[in-house]
Protein backbone atom coordinates (compact mmCIF):
# COMPACT_ATOMS: atom_id res chain seq x y z
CA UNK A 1 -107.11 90.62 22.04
CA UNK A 2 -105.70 92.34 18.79
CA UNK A 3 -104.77 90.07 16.25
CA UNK A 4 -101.38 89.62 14.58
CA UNK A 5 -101.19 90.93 10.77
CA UNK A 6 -100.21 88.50 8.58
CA UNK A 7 -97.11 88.65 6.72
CA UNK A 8 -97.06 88.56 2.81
CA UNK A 9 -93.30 87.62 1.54
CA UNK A 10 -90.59 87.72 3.55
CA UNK A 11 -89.49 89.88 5.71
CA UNK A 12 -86.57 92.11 4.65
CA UNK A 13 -83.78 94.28 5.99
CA UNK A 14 -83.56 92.11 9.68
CA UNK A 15 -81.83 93.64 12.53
CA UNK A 16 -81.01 92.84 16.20
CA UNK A 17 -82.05 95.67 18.07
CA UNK A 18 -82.03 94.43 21.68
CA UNK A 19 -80.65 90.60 23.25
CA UNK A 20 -81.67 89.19 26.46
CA UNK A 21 -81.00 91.54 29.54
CA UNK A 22 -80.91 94.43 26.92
CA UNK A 23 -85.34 93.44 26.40
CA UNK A 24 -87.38 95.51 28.66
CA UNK A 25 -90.30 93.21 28.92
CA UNK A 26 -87.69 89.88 29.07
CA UNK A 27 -89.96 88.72 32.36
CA UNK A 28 -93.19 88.82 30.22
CA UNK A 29 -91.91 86.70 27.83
CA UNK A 30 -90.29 84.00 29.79
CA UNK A 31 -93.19 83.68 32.08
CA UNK A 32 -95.51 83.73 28.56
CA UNK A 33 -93.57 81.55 26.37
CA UNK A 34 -90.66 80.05 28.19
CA UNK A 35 -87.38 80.12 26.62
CA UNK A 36 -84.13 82.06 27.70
CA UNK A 37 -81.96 83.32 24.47
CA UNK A 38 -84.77 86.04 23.43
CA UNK A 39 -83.88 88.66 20.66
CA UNK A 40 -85.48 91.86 19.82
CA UNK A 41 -85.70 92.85 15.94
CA UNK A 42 -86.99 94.58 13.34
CA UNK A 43 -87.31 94.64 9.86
CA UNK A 44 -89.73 95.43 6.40
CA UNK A 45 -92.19 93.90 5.65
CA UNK A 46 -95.45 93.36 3.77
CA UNK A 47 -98.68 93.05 5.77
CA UNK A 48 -102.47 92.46 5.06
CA UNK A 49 -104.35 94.28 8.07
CA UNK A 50 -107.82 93.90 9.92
CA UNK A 51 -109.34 95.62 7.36
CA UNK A 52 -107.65 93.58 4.40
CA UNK A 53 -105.53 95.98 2.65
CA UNK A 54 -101.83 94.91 2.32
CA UNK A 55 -99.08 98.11 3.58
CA UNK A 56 -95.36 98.42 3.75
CA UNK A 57 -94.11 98.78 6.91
CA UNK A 58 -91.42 98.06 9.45
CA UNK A 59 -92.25 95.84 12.28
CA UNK A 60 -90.90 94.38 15.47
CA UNK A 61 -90.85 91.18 16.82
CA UNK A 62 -89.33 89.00 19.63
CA UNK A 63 -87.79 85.86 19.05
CA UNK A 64 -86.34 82.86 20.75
CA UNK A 65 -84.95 79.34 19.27
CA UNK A 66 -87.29 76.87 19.72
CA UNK A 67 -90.07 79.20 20.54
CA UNK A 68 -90.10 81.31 17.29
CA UNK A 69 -91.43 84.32 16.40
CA UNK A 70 -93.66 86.31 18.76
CA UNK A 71 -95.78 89.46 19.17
CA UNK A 72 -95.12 91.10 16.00
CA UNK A 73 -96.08 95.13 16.13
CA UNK A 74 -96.24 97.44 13.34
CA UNK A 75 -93.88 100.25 14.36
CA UNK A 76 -94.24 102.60 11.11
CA UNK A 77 -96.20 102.30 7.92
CA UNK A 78 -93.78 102.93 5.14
CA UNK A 79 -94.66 104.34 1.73
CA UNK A 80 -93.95 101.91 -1.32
C-alpha cells in the first residue's frame, strides 16, 4: 500500500473539479468510506515525499462531510 505524502502548510488555490454522480470511482468510495455528498478537488500544495524531500505540486483529493479528506494523489510536480 503506497503511503499518503504529508502536507506541509495549507493547501492553496482549491477547486471543485467533479460532485457526486460527476466522480468516476463514486462506488469505491461509498463502499470504502461511507458517506454520500463526495467532492472531487484539487489544489497546491506543499508535500514531504517517501524519500523526505518537500516539492510543490498540485494534488487531488476526494472529500465528503463527516468523512474528510481522502486518497490524496500528486497529479503534477510544480516548480517553485
Amino acid at each position: 500500500m503506497e503511503l499518503e505524502p504529508e502536507i506541509i502548510g495549507d493547501i492553496t488555490e482549491i477547486e471543485i473539479i467533479a460532485v457526486n454522480t460527476s466522480i468516476r470511482e463514486l462506488s469505491r468510495l461509498r463502499e470504502k468510506y461511507g458517506g454520500n455528498c463526495w467532492r472531487k478537488l484539487k489544489g497546491i500544495a506543499y508535500l514531504r515525499v517517501e524519500d523526505g524531500s518537500i516539492m510543490l505540486a498540485e494534488v487531488h483529493w476526494y472529500e465528503c462531510h463527516g468523512i474528510g479528506r481522502r486518497d490524496l494523489k500528486i497529479k503534477q510536480p510544480l516548480e517553485d
